[in-house]
Protein backbone atom coordinates (compact mmCIF):
# COMPACT_ATOMS: atom_id res chain seq x y z
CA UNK A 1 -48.04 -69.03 46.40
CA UNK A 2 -46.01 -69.66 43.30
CA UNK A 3 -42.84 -67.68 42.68
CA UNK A 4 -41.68 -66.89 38.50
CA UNK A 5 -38.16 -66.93 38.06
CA UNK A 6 -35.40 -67.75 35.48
CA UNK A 7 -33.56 -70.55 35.73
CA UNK A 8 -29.56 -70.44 35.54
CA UNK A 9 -28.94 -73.51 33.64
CA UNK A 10 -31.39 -72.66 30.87
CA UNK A 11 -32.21 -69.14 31.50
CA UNK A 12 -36.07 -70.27 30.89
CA UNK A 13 -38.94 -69.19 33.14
CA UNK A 14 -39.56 -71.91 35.87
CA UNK A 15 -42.50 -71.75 38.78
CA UNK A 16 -41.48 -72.51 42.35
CA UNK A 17 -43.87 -72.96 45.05
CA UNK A 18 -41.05 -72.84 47.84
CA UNK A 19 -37.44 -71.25 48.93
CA UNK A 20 -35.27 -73.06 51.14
CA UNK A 21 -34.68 -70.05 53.11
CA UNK A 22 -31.05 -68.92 52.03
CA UNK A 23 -30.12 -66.14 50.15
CA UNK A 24 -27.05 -67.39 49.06
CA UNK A 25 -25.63 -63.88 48.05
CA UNK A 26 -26.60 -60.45 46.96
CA UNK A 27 -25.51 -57.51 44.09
CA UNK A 28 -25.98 -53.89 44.88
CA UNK A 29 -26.00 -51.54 42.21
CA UNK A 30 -26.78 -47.52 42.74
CA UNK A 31 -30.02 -48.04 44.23
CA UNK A 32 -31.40 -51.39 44.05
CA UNK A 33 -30.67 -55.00 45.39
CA UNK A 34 -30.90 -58.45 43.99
CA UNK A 35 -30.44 -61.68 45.85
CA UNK A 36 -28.98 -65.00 44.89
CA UNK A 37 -32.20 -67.57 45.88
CA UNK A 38 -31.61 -71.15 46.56
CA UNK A 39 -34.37 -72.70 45.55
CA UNK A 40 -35.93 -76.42 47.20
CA UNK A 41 -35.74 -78.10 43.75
CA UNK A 42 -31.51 -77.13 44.08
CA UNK A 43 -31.90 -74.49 41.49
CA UNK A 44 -30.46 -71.00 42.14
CA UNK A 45 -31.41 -68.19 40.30
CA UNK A 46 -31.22 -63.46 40.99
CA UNK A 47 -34.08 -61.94 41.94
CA UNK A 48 -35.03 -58.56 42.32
CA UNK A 49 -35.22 -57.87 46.36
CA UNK A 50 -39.22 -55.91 45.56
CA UNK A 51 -40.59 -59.02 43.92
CA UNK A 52 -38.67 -61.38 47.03
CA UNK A 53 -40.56 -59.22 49.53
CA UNK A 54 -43.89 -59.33 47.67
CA UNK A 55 -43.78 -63.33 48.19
CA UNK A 56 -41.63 -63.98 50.69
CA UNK A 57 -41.12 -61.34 52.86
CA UNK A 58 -39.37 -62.81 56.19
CA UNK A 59 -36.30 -64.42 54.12
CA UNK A 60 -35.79 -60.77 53.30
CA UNK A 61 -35.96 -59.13 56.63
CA UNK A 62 -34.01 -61.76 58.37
CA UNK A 63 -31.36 -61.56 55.74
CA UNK A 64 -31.11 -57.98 56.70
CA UNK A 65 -31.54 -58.34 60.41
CA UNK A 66 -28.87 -60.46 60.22
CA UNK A 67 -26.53 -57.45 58.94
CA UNK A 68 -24.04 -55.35 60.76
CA UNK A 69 -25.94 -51.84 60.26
CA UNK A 70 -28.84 -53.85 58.74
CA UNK A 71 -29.91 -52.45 55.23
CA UNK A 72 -28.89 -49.30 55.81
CA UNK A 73 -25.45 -49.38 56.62
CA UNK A 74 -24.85 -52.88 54.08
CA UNK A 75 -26.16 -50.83 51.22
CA UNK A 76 -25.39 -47.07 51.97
CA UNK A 77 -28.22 -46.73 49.23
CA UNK A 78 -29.18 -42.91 49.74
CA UNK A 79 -32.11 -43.70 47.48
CA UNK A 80 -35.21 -45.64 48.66
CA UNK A 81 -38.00 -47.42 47.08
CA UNK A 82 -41.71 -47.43 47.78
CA UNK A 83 -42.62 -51.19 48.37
CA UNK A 84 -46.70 -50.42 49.16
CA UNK A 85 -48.81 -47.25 50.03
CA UNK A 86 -50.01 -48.65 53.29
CA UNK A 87 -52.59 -46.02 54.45
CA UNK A 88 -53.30 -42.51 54.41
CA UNK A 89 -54.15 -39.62 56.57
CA UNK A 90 -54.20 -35.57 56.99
CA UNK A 91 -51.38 -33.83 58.68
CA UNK A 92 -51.53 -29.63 59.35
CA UNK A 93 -49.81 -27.99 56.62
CA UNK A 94 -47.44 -25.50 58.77
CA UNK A 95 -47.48 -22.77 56.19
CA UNK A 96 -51.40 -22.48 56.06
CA UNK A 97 -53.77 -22.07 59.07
CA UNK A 98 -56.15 -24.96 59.62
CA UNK A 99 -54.89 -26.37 56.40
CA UNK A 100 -54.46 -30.08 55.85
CA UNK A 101 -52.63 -32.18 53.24
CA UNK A 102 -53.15 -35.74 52.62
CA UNK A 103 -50.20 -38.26 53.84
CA UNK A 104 -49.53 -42.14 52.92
CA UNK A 105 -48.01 -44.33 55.08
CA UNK A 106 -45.52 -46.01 53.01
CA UNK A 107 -43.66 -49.09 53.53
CA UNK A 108 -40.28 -49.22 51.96
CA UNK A 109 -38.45 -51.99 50.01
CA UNK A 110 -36.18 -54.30 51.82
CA UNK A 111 -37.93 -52.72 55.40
CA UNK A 112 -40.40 -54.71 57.48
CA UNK A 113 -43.85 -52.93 58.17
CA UNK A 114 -42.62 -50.95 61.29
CA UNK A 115 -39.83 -48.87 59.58
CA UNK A 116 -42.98 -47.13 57.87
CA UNK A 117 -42.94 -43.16 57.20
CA UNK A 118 -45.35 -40.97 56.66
CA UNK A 119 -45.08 -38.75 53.07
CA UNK A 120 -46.82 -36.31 51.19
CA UNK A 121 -49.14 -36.65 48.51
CA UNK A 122 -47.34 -34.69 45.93
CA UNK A 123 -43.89 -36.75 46.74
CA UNK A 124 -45.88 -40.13 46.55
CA UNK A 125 -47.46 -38.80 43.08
CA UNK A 126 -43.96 -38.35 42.03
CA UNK A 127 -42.15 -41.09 42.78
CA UNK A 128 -45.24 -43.74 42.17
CA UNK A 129 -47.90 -42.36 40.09
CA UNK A 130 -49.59 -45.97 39.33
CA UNK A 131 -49.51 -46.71 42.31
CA UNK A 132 -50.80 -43.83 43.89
CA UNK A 133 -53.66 -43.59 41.49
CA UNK A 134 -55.11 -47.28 42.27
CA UNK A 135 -54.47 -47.29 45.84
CA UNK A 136 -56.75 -43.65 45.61
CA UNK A 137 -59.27 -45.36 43.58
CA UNK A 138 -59.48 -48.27 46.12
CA UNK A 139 -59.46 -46.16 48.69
CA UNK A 140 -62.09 -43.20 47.05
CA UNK A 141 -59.40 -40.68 47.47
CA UNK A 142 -60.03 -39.37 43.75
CA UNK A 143 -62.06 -36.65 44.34
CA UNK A 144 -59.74 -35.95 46.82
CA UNK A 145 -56.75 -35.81 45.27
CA UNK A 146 -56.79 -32.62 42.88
CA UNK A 147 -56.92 -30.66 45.91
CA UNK A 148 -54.26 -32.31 48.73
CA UNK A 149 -51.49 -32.60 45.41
């Protein structure tokens, strides 16, 4: 799988096929991350931690892992990002009888698989329309949808 990325030297789009494994650093604004790759051809360029865990995923679980307080507690982010809608379900809505709502399991960025939650339609719809909308069409939720929002 080939990675995009812009080169430091020339600041020109390059295509890796490989990391060497390192982060060699990291910047944390308000609410996102971005890592310093080192790259197997020697180059080193910043890339946005969502499109490092799209390709390679373990560098960026391990880097956390490897954190006192892991991701949480290096980042104190109070603000989370949806990384993939990972399946949905119904779950009793407590202020109607017999009435369900539709959930996704979400996966969050910078968190492995098993640090899933479970959310709300109407949050999801909110915070990642797009999203939302094709993994519902993939998923024939659409005729669903107008009535678990």
């Amino acid at each position: 799988m080939s990675f995009y990325r812009t080169t430091a030297k020339s600041g020109a789009t390059a295509t890796s096929n490989s990391l060497n494994g390192v982060i060699a650093g990291k910047t944390i604004s308000d609410s996102e991350s971005t890592a310093s790759i080192e790259w197997n051809d020697g180059e080193e360029s910043w890339e946005a931690e969502f499109a490092l865990q799209f390709y390679q995923p373990e560098i960026v679980y391990d880097y956390w892992d490897a954190k006192r307080g892991g991701r949480e507690g290096a980042t104190q982010f109070d603000l989370y990002h949806i990384f993939a809608i990972l399946d949905h379900g119904s779950m009793s809505d407590n202020s109607r009888r017999r009435a369900k709502k539709l959930v996704y399991k979400i996966q969050w960025v910078g968190y492995d698989e098993k640090d899933h939650s479970w959310e709300p339609a109407a949050k999801i719809a909110g915070l990642v329309p797009k999203m939302k909308e094709e993994y519902d069409e993939v998923h024939g939720l659409l005729t669903l949808r107008d009535s678990t929002t």
